[in-house]
PDB file of N, CA and C in Angstrom:
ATOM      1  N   UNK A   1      85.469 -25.671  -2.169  1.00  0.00           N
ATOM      2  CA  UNK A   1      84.720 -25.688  -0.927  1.00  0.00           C
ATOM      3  C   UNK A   1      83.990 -27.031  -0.784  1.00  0.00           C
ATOM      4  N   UNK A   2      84.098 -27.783   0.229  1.00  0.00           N
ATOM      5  CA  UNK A   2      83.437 -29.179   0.283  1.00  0.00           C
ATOM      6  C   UNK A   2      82.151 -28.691   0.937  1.00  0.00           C
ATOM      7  N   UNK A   3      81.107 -29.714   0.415  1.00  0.00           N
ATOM      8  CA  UNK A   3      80.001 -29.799   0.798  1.00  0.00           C
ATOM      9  C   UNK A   3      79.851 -29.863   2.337  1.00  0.00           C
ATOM     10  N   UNK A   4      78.767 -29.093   3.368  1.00  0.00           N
ATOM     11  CA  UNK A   4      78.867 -29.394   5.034  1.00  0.00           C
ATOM     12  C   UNK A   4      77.816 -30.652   4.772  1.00  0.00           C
ATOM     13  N   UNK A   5      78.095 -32.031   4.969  1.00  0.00           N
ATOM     14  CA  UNK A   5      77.104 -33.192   5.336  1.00  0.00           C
ATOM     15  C   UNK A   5      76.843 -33.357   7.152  1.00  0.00           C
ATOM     16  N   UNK A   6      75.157 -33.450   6.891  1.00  0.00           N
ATOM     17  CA  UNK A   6      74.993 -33.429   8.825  1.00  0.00           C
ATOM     18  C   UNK A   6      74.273 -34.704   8.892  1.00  0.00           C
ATOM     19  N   UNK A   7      74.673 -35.649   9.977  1.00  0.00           N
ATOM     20  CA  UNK A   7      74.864 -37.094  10.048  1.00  0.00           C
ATOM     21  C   UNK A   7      73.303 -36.942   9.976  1.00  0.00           C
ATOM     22  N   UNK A   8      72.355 -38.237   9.994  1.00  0.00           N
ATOM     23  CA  UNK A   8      71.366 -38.538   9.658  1.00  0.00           C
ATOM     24  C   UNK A   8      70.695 -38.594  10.878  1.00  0.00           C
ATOM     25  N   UNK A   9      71.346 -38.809  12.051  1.00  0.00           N
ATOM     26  CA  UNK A   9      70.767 -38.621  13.546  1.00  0.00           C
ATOM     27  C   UNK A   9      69.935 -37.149  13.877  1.00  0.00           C
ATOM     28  N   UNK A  10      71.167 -36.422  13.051  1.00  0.00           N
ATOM     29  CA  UNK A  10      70.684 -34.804  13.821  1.00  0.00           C
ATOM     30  C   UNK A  10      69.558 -34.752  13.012  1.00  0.00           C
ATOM     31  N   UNK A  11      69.393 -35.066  11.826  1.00  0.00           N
ATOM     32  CA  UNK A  11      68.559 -34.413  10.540  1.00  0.00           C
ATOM     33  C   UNK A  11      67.304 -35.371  11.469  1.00  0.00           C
ATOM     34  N   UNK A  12      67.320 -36.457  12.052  1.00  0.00           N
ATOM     35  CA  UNK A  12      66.200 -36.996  12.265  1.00  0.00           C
ATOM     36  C   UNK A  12      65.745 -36.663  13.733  1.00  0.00           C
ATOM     37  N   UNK A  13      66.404 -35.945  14.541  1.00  0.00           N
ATOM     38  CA  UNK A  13      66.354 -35.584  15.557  1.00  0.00           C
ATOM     39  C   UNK A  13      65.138 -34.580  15.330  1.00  0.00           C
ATOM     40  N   UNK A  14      65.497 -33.302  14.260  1.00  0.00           N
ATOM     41  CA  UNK A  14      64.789 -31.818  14.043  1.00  0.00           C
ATOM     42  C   UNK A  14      63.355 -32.867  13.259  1.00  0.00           C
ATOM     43  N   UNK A  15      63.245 -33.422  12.457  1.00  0.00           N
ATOM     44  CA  UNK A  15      62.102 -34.071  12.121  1.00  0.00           C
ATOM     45  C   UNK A  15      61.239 -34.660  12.678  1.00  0.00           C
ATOM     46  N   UNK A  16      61.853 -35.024  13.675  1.00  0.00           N
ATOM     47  CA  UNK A  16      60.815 -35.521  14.545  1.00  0.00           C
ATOM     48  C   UNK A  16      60.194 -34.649  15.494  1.00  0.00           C
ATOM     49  N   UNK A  17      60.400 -33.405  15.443  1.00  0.00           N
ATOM     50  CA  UNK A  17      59.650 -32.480  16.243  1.00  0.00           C
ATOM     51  C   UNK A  17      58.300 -31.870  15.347  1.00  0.00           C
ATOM     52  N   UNK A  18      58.555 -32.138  14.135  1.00  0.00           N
ATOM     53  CA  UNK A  18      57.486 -32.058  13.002  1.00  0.00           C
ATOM     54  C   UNK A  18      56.284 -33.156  13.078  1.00  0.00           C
ATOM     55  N   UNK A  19      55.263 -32.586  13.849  1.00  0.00           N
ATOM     56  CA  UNK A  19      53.726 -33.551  14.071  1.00  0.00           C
ATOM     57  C   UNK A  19      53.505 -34.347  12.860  1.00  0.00           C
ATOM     58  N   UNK A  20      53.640 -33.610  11.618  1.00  0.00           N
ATOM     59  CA  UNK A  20      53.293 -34.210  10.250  1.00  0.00           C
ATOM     60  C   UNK A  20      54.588 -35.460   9.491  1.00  0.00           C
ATOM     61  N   UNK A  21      55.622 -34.793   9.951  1.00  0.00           N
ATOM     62  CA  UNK A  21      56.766 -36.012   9.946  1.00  0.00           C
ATOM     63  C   UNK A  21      56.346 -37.386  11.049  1.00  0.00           C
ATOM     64  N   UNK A  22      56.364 -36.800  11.822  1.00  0.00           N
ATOM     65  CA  UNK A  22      55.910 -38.146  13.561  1.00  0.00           C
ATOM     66  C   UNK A  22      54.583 -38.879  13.085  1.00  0.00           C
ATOM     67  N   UNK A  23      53.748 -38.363  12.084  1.00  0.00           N
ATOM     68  CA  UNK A  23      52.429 -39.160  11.870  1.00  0.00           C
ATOM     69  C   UNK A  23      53.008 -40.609  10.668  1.00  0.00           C
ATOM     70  N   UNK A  24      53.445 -39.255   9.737  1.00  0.00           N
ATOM     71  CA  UNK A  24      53.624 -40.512   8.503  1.00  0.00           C
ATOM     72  C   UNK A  24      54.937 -41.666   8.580  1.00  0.00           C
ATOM     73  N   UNK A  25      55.858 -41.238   9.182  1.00  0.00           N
ATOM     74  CA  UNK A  25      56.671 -42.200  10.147  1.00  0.00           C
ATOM     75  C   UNK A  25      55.721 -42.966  10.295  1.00  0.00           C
ATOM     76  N   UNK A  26      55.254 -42.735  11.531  1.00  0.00           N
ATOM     77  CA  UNK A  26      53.974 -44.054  12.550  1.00  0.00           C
ATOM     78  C   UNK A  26      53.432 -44.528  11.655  1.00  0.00           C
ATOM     79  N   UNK A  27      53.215 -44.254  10.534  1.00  0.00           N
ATOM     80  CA  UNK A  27      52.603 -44.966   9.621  1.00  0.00           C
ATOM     81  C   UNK A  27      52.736 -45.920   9.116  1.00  0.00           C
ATOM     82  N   UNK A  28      53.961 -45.662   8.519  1.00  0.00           N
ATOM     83  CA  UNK A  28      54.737 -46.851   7.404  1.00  0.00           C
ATOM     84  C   UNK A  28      55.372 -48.032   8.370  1.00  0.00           C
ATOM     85  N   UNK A  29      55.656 -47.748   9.878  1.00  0.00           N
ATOM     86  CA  UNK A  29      55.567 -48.848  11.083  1.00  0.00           C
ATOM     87  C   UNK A  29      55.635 -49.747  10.621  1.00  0.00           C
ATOM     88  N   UNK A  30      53.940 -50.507   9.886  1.00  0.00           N
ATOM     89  CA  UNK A  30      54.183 -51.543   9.943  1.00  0.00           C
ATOM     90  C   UNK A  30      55.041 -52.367   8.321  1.00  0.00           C
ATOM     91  N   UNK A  31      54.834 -51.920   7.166  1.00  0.00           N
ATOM     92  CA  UNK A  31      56.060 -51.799   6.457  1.00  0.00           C
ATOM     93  C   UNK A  31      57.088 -51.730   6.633  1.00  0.00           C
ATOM     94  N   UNK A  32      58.007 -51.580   7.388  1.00  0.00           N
ATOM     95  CA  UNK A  32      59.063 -51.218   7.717  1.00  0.00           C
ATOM     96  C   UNK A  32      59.159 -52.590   8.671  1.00  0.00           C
ATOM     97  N   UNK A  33      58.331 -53.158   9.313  1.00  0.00           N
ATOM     98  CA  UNK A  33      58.481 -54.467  10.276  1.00  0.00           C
ATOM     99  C   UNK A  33      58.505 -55.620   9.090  1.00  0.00           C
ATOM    100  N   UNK A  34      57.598 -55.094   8.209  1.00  0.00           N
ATOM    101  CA  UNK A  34      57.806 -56.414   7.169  1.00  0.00           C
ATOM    102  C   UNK A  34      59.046 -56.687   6.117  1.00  0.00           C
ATOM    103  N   UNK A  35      59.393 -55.567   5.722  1.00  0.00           N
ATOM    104  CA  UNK A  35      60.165 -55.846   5.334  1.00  0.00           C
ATOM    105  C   UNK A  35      61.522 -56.235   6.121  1.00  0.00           C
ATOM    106  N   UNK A  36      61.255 -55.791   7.102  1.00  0.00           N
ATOM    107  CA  UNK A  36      62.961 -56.304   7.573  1.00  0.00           C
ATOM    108  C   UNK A  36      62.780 -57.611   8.669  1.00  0.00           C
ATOM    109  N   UNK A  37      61.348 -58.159   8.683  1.00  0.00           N
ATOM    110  CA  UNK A  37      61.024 -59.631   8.852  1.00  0.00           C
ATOM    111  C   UNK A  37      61.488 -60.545   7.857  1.00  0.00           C
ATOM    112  N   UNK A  38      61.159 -60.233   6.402  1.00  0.00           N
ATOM    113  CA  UNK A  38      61.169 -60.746   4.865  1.00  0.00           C
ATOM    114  C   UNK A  38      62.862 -60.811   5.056  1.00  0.00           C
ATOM    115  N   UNK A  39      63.723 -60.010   5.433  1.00  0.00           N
ATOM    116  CA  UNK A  39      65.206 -59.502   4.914  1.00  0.00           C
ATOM    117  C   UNK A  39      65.561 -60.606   6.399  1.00  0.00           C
ATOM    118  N   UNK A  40      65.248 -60.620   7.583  1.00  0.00           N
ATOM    119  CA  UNK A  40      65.806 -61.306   8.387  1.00  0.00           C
ATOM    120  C   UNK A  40      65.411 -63.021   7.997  1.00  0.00           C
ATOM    121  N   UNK A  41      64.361 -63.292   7.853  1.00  0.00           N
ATOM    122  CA  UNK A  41      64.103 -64.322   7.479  1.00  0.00           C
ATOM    123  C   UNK A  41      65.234 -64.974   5.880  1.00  0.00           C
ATOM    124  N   UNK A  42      65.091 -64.193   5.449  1.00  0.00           N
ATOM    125  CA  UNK A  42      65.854 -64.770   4.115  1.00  0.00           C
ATOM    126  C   UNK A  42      67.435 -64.641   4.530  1.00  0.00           C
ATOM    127  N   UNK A  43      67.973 -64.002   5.521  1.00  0.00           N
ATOM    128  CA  UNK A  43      69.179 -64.123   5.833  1.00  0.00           C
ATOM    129  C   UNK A  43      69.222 -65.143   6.842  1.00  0.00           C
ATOM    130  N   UNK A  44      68.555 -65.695   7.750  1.00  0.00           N
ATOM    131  CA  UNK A  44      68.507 -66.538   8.558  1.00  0.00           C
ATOM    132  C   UNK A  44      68.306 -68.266   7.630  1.00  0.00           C
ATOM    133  N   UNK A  45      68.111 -68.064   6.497  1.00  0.00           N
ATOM    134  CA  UNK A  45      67.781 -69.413   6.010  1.00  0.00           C
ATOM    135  C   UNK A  45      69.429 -69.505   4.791  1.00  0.00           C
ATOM    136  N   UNK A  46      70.149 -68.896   4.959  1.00  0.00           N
ATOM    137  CA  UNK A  46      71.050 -68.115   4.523  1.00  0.00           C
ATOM    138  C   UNK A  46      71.283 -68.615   2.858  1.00  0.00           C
ATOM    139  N   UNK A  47      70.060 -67.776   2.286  1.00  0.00           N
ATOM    140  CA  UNK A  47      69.633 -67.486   1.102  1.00  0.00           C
ATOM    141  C   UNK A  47      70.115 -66.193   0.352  1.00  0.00           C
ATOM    142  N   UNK A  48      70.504 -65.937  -0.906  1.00  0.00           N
ATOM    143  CA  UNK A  48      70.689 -64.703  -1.902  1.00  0.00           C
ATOM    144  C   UNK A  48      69.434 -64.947  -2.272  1.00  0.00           C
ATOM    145  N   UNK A  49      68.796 -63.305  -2.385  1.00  0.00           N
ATOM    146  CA  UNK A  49      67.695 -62.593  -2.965  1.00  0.00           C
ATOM    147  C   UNK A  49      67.231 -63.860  -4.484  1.00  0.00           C
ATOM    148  N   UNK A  50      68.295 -64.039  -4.873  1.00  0.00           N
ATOM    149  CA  UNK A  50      68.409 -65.259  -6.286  1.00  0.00           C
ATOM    150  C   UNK A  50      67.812 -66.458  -6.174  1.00  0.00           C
ATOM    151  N   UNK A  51      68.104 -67.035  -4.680  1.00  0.00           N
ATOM    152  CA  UNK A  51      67.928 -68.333  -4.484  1.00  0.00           C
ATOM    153  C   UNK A  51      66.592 -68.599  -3.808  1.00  0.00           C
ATOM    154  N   UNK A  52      66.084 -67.202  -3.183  1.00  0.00           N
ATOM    155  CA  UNK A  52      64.854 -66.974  -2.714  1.00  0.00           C
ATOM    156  C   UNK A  52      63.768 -66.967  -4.029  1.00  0.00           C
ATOM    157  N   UNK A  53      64.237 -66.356  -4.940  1.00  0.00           N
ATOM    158  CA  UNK A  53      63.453 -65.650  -6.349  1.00  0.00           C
ATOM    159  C   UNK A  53      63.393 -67.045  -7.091  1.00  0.00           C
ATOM    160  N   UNK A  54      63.919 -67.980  -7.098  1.00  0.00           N
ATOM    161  CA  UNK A  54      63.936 -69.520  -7.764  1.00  0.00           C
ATOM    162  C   UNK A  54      63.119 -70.306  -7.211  1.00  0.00           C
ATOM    163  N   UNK A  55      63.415 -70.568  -5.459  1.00  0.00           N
ATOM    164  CA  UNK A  55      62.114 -71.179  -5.225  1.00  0.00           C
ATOM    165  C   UNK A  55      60.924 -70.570  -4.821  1.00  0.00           C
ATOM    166  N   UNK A  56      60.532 -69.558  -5.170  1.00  0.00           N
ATOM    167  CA  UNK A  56      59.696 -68.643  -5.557  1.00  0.00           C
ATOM    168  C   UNK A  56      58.914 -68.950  -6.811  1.00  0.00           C
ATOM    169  N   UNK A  57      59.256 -69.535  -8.010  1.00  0.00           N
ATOM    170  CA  UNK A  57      59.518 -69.171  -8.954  1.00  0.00           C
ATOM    171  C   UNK A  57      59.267 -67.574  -9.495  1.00  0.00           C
ATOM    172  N   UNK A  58      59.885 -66.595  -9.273  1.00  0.00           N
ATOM    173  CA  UNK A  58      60.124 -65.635  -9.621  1.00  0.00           C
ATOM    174  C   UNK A  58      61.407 -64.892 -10.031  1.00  0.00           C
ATOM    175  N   UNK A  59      61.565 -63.295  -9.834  1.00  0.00           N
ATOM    176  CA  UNK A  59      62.783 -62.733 -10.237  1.00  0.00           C
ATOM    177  C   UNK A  59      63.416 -62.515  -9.028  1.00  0.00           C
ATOM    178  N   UNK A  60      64.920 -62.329  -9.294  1.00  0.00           N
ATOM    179  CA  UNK A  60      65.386 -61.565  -7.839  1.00  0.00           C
ATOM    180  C   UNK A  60      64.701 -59.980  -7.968  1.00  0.00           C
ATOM    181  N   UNK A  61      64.462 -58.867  -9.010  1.00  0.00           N
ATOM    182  CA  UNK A  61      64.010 -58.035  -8.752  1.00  0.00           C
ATOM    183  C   UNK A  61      62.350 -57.594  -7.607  1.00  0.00           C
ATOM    184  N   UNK A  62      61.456 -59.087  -7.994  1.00  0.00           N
ATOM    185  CA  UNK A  62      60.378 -58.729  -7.380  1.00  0.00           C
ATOM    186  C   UNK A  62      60.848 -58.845  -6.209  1.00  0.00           C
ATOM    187  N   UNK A  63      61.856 -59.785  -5.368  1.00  0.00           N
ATOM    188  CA  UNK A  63      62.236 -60.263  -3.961  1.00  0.00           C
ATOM    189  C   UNK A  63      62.854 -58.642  -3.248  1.00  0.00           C
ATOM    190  N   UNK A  64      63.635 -57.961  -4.575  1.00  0.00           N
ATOM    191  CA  UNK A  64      64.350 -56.833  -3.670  1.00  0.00           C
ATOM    192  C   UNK A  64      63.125 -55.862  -3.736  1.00  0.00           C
ATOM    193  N   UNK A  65      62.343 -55.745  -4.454  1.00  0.00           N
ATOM    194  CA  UNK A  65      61.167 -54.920  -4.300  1.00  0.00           C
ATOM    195  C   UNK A  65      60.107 -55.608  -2.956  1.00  0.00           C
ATOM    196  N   UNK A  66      59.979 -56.443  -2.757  1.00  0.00           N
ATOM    197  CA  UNK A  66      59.160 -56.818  -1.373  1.00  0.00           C
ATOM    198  C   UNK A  66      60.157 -56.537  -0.028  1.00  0.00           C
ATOM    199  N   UNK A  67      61.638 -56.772  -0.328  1.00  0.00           N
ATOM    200  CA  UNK A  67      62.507 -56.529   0.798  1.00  0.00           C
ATOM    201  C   UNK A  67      62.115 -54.931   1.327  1.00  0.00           C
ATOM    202  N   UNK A  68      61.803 -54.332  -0.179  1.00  0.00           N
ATOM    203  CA  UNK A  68      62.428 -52.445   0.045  1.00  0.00           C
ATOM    204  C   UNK A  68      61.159 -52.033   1.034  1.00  0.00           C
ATOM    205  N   UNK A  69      59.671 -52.837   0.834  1.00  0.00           N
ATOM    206  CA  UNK A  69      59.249 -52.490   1.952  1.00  0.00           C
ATOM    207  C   UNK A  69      58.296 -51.327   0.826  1.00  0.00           C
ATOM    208  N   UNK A  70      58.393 -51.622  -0.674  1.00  0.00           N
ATOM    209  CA  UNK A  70      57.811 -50.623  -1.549  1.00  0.00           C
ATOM    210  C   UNK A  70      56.387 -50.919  -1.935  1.00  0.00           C
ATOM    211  N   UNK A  71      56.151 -52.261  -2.000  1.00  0.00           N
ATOM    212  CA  UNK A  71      54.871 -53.081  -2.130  1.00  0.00           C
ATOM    213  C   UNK A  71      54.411 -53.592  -1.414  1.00  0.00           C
ATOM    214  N   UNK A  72      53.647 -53.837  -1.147  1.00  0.00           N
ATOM    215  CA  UNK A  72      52.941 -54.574   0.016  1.00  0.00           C
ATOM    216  C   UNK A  72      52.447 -56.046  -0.463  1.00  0.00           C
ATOM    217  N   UNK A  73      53.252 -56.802  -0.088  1.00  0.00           N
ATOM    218  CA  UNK A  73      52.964 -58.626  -0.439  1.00  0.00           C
ATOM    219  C   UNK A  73      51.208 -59.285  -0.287  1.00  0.00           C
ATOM    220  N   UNK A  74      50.480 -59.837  -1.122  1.00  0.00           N
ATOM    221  CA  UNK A  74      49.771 -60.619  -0.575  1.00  0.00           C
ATOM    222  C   UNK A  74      49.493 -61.541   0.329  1.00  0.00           C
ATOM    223  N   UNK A  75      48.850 -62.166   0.800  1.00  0.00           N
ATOM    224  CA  UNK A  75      49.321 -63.285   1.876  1.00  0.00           C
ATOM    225  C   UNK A  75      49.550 -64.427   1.191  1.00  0.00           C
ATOM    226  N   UNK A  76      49.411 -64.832   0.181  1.00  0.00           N
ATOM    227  CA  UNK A  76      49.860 -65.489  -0.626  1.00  0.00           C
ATOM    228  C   UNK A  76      51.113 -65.889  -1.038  1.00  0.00           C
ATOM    229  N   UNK A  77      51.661 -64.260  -1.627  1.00  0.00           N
ATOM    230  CA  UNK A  77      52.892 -64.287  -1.329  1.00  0.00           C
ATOM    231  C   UNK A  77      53.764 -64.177  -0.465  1.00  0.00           C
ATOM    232  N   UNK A  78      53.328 -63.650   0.773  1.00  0.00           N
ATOM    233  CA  UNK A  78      54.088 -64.636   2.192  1.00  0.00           C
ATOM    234  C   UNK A  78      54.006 -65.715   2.533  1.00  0.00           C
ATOM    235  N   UNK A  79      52.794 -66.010   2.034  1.00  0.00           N
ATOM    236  CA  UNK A  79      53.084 -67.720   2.161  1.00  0.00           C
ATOM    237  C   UNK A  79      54.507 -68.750   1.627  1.00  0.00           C
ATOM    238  N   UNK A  80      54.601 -68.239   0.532  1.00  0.00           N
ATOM    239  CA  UNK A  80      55.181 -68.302  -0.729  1.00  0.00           C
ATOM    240  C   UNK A  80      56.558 -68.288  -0.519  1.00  0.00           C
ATOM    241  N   UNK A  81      56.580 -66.746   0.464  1.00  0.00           N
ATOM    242  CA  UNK A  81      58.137 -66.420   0.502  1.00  0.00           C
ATOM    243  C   UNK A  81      58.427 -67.383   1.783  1.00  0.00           C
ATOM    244  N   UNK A  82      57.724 -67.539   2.894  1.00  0.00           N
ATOM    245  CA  UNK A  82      57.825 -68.164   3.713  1.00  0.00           C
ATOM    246  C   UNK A  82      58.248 -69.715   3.837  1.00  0.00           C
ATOM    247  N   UNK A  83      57.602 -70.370   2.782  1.00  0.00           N
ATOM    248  CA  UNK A  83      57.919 -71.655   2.154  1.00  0.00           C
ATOM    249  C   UNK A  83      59.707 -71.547   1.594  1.00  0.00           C
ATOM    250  N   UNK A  84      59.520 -70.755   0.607  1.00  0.00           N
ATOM    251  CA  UNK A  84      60.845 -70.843   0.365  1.00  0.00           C
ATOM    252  C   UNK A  84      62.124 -70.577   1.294  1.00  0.00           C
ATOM    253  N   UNK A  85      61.539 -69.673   2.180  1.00  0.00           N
ATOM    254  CA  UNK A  85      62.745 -69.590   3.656  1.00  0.00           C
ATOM    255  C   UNK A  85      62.737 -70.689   4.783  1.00  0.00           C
ATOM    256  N   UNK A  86      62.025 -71.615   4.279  1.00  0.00           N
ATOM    257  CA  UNK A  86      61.510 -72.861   5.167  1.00  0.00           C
ATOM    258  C   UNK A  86      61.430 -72.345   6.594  1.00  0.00           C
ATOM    259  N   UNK A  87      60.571 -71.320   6.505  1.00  0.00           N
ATOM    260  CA  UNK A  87      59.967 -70.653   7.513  1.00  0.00           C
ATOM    261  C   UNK A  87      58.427 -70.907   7.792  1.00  0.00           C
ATOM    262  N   UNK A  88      57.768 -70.124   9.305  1.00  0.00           N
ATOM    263  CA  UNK A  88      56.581 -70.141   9.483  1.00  0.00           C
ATOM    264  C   UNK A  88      56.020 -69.241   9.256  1.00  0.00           C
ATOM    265  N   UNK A  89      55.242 -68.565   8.445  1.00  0.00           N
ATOM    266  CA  UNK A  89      54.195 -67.361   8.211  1.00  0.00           C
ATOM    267  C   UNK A  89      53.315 -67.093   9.497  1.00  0.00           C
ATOM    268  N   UNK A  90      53.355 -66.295  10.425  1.00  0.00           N
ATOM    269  CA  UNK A  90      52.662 -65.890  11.622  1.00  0.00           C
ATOM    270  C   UNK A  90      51.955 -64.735  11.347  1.00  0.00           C
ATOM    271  N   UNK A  91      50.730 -64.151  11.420  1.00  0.00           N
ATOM    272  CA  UNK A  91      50.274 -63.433  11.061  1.00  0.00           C
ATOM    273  C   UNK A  91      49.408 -62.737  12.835  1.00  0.00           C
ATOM    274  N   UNK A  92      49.932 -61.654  13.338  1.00  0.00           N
ATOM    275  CA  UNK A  92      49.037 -61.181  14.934  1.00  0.00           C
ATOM    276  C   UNK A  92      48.269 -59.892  14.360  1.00  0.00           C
ATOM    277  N   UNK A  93      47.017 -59.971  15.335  1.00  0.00           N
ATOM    278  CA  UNK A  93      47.610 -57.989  15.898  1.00  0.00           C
ATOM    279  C   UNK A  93      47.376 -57.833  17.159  1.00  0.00           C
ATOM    280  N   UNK A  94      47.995 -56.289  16.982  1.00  0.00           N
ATOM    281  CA  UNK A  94      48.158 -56.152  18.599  1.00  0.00           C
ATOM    282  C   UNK A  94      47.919 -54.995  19.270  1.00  0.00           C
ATOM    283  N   UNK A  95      47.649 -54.481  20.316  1.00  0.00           N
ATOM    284  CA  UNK A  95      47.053 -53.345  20.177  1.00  0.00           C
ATOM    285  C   UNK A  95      48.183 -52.192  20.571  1.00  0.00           C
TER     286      UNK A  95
END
């Protein structure tokens, strides 16, 4: 008997009718912008996680751990990563 798999749309469809799902979602928002700022930026300078982690001087592991969006970077280390993507570090907020 094969397993029934239900695409990830529907499963997120019924979750989102869950107030307590819809909060902590909204939450992680802005995590979820950084990291895939960090992941666009380092693909736009068209860098491997490796070559980012060197002029870094660091590992590729800490780079895929700031990509995953699991830690939250200092500004320091956006500075940091930013330099090495010969990028600009912009920092807003907004309402």
């Amino acid at each position: 008997m094969k397993p029934k798999f239900i695409p990830v749309e529907e499963s997120f469809k019924q979750w989102k009718k869950d107030p307590k799902y819809v909060a902590a979602y909204d939450a992680l928002e802005g995590e979820f912008a950084l990291a895939s700022a960090m992941i666009k930026a380092r693909a736009d300078a068209d860098m491997t996680q490796e070559q980012v982690a060197e002029a870094m001087g660091t590992t590729q592991a800490v780079i895929a751990r700031l990509e995953s969006g699991r830690v939250l970077p200092s500004t320091r280390t956006l500075e940091r990563f930013a330099k090495a993507t010969r990028t600009r570090l912009h920092i807003s907020f907004a309402r």
